[in-house]
Protein backbone atom coordinates (compact mmCIF):
# COMPACT_ATOMS: atom_id res chain seq x y z
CA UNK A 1 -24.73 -2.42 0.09
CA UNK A 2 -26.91 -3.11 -2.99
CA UNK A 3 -28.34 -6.57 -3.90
CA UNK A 4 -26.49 -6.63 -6.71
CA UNK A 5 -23.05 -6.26 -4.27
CA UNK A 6 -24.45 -8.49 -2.06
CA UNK A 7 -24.91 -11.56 -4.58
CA UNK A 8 -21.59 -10.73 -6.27
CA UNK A 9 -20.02 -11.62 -2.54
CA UNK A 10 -19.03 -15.19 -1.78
CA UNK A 11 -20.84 -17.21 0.91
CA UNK A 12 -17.51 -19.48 1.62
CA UNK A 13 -14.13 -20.26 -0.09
CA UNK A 14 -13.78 -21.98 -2.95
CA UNK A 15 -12.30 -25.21 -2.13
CA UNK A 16 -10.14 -26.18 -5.48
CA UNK A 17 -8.02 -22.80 -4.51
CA UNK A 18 -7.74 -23.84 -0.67
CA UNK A 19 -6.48 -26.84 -1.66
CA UNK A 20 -3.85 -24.86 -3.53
CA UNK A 21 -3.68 -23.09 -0.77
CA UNK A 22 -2.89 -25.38 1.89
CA UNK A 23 -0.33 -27.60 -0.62
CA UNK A 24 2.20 -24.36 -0.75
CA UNK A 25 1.26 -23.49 2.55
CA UNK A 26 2.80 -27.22 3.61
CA UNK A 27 5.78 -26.47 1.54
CA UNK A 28 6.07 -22.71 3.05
CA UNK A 29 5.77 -24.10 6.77
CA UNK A 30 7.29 -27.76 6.11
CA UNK A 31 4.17 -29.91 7.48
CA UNK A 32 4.59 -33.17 7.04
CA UNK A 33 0.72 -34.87 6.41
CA UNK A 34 -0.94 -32.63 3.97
CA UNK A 35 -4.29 -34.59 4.19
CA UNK A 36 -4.06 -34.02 8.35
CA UNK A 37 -5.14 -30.37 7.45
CA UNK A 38 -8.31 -28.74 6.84
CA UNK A 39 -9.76 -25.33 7.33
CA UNK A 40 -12.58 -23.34 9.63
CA UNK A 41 -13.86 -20.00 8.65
CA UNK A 42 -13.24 -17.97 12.24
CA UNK A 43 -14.70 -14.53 10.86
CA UNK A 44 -15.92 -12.80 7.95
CA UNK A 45 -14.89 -9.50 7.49
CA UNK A 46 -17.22 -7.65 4.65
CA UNK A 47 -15.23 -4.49 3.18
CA UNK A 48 -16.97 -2.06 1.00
CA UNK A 49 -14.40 -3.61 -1.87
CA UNK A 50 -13.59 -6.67 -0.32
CA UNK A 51 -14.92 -9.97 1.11
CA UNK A 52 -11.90 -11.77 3.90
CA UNK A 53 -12.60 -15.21 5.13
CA UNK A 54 -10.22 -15.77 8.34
CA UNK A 55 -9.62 -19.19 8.71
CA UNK A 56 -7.86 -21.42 11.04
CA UNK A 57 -6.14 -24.63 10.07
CA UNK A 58 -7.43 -27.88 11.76
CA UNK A 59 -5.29 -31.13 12.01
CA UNK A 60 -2.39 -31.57 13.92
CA UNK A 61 0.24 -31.26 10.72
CA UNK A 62 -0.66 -27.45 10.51
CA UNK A 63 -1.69 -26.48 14.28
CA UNK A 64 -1.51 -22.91 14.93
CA UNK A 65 -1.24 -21.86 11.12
CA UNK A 66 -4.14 -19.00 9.58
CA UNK A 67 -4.84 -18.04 5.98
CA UNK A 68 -6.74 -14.92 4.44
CA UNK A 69 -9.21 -15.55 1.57
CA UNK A 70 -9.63 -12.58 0.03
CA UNK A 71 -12.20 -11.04 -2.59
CA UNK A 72 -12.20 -8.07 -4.30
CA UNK A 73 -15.19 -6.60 -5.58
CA UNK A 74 -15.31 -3.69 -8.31
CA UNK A 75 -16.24 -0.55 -7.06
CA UNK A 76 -19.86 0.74 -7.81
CA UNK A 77 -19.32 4.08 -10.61
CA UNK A 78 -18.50 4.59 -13.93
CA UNK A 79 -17.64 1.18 -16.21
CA UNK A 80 -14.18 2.88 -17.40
CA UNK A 81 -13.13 3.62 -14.16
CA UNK A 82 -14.53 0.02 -13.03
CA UNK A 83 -12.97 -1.65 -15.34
CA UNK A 84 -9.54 -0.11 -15.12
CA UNK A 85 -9.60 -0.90 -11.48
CA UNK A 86 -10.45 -4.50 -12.27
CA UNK A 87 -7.96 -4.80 -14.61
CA UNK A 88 -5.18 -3.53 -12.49
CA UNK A 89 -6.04 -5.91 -9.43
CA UNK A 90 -5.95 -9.33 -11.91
CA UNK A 91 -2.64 -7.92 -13.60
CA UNK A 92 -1.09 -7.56 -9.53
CA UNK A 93 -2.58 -10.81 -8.73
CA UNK A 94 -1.18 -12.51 -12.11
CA UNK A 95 2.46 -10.83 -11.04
CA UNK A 96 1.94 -11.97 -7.02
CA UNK A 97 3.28 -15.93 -6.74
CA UNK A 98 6.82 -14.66 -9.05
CA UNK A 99 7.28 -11.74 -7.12
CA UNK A 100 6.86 -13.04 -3.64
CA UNK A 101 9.04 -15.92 -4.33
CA UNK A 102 11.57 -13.27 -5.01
CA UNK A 103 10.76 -11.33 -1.68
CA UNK A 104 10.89 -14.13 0.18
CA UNK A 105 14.48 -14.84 -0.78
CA UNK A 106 15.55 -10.91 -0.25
CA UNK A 107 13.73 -11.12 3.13
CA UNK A 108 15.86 -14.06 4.35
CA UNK A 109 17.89 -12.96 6.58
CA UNK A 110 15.75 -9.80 7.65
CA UNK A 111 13.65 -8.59 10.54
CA UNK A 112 10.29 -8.51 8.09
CA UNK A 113 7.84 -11.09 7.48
CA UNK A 114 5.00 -10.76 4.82
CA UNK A 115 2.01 -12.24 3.88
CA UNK A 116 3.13 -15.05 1.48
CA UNK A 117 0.89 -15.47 -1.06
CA UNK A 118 -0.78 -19.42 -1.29
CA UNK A 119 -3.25 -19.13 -4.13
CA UNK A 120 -4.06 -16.50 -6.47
CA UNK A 121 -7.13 -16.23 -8.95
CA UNK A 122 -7.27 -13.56 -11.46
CA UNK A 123 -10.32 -14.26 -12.43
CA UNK A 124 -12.19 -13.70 -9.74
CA UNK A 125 -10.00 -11.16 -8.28
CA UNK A 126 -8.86 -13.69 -5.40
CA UNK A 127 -6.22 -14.19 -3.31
CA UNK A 128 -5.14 -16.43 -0.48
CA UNK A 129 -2.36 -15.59 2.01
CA UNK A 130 -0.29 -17.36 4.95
CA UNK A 131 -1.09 -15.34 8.05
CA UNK A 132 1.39 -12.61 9.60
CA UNK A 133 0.52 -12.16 13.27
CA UNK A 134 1.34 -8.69 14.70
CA UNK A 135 -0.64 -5.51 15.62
CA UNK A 136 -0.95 -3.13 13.03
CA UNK A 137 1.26 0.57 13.36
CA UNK A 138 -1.56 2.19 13.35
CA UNK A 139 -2.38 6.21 14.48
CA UNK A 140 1.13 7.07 14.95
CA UNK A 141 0.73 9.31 18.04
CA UNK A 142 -0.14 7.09 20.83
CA UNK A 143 3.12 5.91 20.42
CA UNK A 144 4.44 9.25 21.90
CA UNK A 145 3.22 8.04 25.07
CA UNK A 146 6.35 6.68 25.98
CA UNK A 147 10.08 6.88 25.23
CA UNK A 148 10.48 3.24 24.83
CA UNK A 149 7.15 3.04 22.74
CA UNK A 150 8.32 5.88 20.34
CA UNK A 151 11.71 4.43 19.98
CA UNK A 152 10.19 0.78 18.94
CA UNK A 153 8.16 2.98 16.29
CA UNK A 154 10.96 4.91 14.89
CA UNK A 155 12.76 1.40 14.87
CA UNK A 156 9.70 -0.39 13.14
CA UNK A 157 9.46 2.66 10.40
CA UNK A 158 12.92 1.90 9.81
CA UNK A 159 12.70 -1.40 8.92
CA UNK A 160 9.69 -0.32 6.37
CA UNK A 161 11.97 1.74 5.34
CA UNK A 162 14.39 -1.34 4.48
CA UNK A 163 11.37 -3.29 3.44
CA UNK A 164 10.65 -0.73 1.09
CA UNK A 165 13.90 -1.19 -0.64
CA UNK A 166 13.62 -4.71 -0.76
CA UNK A 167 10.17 -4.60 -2.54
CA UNK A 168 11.31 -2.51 -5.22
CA UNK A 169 14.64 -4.96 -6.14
CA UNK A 170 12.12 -7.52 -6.99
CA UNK A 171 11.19 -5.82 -9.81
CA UNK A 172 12.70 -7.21 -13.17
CA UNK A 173 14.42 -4.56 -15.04
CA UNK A 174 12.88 -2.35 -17.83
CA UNK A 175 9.29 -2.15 -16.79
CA UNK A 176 7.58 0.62 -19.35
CA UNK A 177 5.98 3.34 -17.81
CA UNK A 178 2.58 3.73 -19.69
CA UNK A 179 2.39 7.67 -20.08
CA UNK A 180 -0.92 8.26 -21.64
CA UNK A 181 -1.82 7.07 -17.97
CA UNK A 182 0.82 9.55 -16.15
CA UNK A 183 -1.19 12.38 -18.52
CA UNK A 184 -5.09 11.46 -17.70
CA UNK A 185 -3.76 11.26 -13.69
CA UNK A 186 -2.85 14.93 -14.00
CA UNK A 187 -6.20 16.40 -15.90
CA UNK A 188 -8.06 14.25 -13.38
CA UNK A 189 -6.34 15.94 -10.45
CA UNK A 190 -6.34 19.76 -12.09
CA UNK A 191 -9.80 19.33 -13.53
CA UNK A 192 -10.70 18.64 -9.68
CA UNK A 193 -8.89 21.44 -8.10
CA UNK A 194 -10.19 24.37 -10.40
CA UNK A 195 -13.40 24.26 -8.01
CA UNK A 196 -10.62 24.78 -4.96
CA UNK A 197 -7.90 27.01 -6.10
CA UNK A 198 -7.73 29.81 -8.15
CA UNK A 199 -7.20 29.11 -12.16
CA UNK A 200 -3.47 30.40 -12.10
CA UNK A 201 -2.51 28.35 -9.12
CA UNK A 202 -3.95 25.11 -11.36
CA UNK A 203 -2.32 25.91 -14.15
CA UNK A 204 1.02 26.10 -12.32
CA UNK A 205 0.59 22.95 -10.58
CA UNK A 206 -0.20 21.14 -13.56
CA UNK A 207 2.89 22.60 -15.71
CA UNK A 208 4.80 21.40 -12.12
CA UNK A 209 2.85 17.78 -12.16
CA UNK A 210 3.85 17.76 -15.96
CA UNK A 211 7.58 18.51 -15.61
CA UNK A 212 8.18 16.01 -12.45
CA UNK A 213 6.66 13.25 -14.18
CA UNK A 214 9.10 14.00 -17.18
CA UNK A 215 11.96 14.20 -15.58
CA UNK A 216 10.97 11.12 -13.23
CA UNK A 217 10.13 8.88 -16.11
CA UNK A 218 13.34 9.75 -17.84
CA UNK A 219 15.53 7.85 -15.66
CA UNK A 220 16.95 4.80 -16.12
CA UNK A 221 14.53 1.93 -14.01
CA UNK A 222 11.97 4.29 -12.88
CA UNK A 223 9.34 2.59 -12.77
CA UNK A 224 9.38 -0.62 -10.29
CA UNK A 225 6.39 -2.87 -8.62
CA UNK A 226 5.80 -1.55 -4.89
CA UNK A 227 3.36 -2.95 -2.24
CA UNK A 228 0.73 -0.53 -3.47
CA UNK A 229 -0.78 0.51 0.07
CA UNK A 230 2.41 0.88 2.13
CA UNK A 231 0.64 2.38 5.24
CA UNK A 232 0.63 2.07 8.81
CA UNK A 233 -3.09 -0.25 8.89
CA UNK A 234 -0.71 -2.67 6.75
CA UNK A 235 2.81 -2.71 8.76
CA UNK A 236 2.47 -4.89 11.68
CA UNK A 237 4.61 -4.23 15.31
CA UNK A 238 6.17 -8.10 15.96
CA UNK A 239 8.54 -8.92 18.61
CA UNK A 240 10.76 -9.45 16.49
CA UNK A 241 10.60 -6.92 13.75
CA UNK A 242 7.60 -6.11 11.45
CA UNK A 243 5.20 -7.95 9.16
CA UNK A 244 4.06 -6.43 5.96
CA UNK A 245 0.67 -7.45 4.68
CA UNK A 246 -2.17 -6.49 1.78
CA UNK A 247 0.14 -5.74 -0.99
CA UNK A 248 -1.12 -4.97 -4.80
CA UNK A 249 2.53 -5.13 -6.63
CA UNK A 250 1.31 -2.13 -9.18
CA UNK A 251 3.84 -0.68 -11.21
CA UNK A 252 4.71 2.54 -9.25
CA UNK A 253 7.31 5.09 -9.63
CA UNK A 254 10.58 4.28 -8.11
CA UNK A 255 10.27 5.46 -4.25
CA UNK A 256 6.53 5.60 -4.34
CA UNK A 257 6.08 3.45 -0.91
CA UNK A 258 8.29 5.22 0.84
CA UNK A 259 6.98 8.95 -0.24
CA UNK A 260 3.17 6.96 0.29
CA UNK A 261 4.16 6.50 3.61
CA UNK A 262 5.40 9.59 4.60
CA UNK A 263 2.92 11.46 3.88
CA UNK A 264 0.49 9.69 5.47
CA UNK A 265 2.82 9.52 8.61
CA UNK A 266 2.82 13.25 8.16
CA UNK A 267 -0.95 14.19 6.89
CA UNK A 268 -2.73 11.04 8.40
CA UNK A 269 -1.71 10.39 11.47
CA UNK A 270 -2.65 12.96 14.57
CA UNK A 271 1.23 13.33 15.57
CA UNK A 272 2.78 16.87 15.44
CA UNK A 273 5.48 18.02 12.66
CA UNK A 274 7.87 17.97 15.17
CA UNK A 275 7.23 14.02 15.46
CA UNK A 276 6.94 13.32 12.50
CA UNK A 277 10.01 14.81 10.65
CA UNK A 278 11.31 12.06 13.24
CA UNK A 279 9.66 8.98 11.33
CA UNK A 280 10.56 10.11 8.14
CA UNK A 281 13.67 10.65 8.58
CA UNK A 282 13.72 6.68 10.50
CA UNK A 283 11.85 5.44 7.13
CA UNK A 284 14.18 7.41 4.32
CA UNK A 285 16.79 5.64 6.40
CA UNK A 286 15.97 2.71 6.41
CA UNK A 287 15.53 3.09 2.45
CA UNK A 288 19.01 4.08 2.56
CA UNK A 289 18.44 7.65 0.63
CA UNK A 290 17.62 10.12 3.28
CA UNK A 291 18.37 12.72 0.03
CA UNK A 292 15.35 11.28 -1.67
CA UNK A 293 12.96 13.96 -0.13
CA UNK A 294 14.83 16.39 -2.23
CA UNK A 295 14.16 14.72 -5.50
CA UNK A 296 11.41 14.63 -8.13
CA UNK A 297 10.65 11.32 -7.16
CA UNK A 298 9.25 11.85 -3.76
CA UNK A 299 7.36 15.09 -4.96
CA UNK A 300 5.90 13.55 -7.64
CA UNK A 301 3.99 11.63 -5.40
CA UNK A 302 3.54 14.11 -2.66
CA UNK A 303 1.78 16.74 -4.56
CA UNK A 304 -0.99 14.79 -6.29
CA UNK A 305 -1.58 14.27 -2.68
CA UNK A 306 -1.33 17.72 -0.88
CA UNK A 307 -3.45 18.61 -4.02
CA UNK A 308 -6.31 15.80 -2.67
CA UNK A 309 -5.98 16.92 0.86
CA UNK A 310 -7.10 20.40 -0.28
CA UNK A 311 -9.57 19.48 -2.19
CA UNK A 312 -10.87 17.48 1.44
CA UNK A 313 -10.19 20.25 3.72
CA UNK A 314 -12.85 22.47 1.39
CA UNK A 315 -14.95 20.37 1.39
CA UNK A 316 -15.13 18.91 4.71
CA UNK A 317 -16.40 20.31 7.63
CA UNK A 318 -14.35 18.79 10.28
CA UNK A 319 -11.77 20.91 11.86
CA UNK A 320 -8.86 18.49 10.88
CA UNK A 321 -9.21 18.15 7.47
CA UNK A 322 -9.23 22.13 7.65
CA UNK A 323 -6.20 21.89 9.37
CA UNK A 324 -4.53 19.35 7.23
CA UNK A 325 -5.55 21.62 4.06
CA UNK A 326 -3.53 24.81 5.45
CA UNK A 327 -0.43 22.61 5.58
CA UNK A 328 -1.05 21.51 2.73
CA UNK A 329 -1.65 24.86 0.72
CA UNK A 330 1.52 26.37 2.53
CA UNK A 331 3.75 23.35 1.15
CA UNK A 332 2.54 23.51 -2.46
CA UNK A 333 2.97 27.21 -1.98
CA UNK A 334 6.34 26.55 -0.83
CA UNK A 335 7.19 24.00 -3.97
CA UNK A 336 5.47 26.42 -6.67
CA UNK A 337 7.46 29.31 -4.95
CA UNK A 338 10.93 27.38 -6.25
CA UNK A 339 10.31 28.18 -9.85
């Protein structure tokens, strides 16, 4: 961490936005004395992006209740690139407060909690959530150790499945897809992979990566706002269903969580093929279009990714990211192979 970082990192909370804060999260858990509750800091958790204050609530109107303060920080390169990535966290956090209001109401009557947001600051890239207890999905393949652990996972994955659905209805109709950004995504990604692959393999993919994003973007409501980071560190196990958490509501393509996920459940995770075509097949359930693998949708987000895994598997000297690369290679051989 620079010094630079480390002044641009808050020492405590702002109290004007707890105060926000802890007046919708009286109206979100129905406490009756609002000036009965105040907050502790209980941990600090510094992220190389990210500043999280964990804090308790004290007072007997909000007993038991915990918030996340959280601070993003712009990542150290190039200003363009800085700024874009500033610029898309204020526009999520400007969206958040509409958008969960809406989730919250689709959610109802569902087996998913998520972490309401309290107060959000735009300026200062901030937001405050309600807390969602639960333990995090995490590497899918210690959950092979048992029958009755793997069937609560295939359950859980499920339910994202179902969550993922419900994330993308919140989104108002006839968001614009901005395609000058589609465009740059691809040159980035070939420009990358012509030290990895040979040129005609490049050329291919980025004539596929062209065409899929066509035909994706020419649908009717493709694009939608998703969760962002749908992954297993941000689905929660609860007794009583799951708890989403950490979401960025970016415009996405339609189905983007859902592909996200499974490829991470498939690439990410330590669990054999076998295993996983299990989860995916729980999750594109739950979304209710198991024929979604099939479609340009999900492989317009799988292949930028196969294509990143490759590039890590060359690069890396670690025998799974070698391993990881191989699949990789053979499915993007497989997809070119269709033409």
């Amino acid at each position: 961490m620079t010094q630079a970082e480390a002044r641009s990192r808050p020492e405590a909370p702002d109290p004007a936005l707890l105060d926000r804060a802890t007046e919708k999260a009286g109206v979100i858990l129905g406490w009756g004395e609002r000036e009965a509750v105040s907050w502790r800091v209980v941990d600090t958790i510094e992220r190389p992006r990210s500043t999280i204050f964990r804090l308790a609530s004290v007072g007997a109107a909000g007993e038991g209740a915990e918030i996340y303060y959280k601070v993003s920080h712009s990542p150290i390169d190039s200003s363009p690139r800085r700024e874009r990535w500033e610029s898309t966290h204020a526009e999520g956090l400007s969206r958040t407060p509409a958008l969960d209001e809406r989730l919250a109401g689709l959610t109802a009557e569902e087996d998913i909690t998520f972490s309401r947001a309290l107060a959000v600051d735009p300026g200062t890239l901030t937001l405050v959530t309600l807390g969602v207890a639960g333990a995090p999905v995490g590497k899918v393949s210690r959950h092979f150790v048992t029958r009755a652990r793997r069937d609560r996972l295939v359950a859980a994955l499920r339910l994202a499945g179902r969550a993922a659905r419900l994330i993308e209805d919140c989104a108002p109709p006839g968001i614009e897809p901005d395609r000058e950004v589609f465009s740059k995504a691809i040159e980035r990604r070939t420009e990358r992979a012509r030290a990895v692959l040979p040129a005609s393999t490049v050329e291919a993919l980025r004539r596929r990566m062209v065409a899929l994003d066509d035909e994706v973007l020419a649908q009717p409501g493709a694009m939608v706002y998703a969760h962002g980071d749908f992954s297993s560190s941000n689905i929660l196990l609860r007794p009583d269903g799951i708890g989403l958490i950490d979401f960025t509501w970016s415009p996405r393509l339609r189905g983007f969580d859902v592909a996200h996920l499974a490829f991470r459940v498939a690439f990410e995770t330590g669990a054999s093929a076998t295993r996983t075509d299990t989860l995916v097949a729980a999750l594109l359930a739950g979304y209710g279009d198991p024929g979604l693998a099939d479609r340009p949708n999900w492989w317009a987000v799988r292949l930028p990714r196969l294509l990143k895994l490759v590039e890590l598997g060359t690069r890396s000297g670690q025998v799974r990211h070698r391993r990881g690369a191989e699949r990789a290679v053979s499915e993007i051989e497989g997809l070119l192979g269709r033409d």
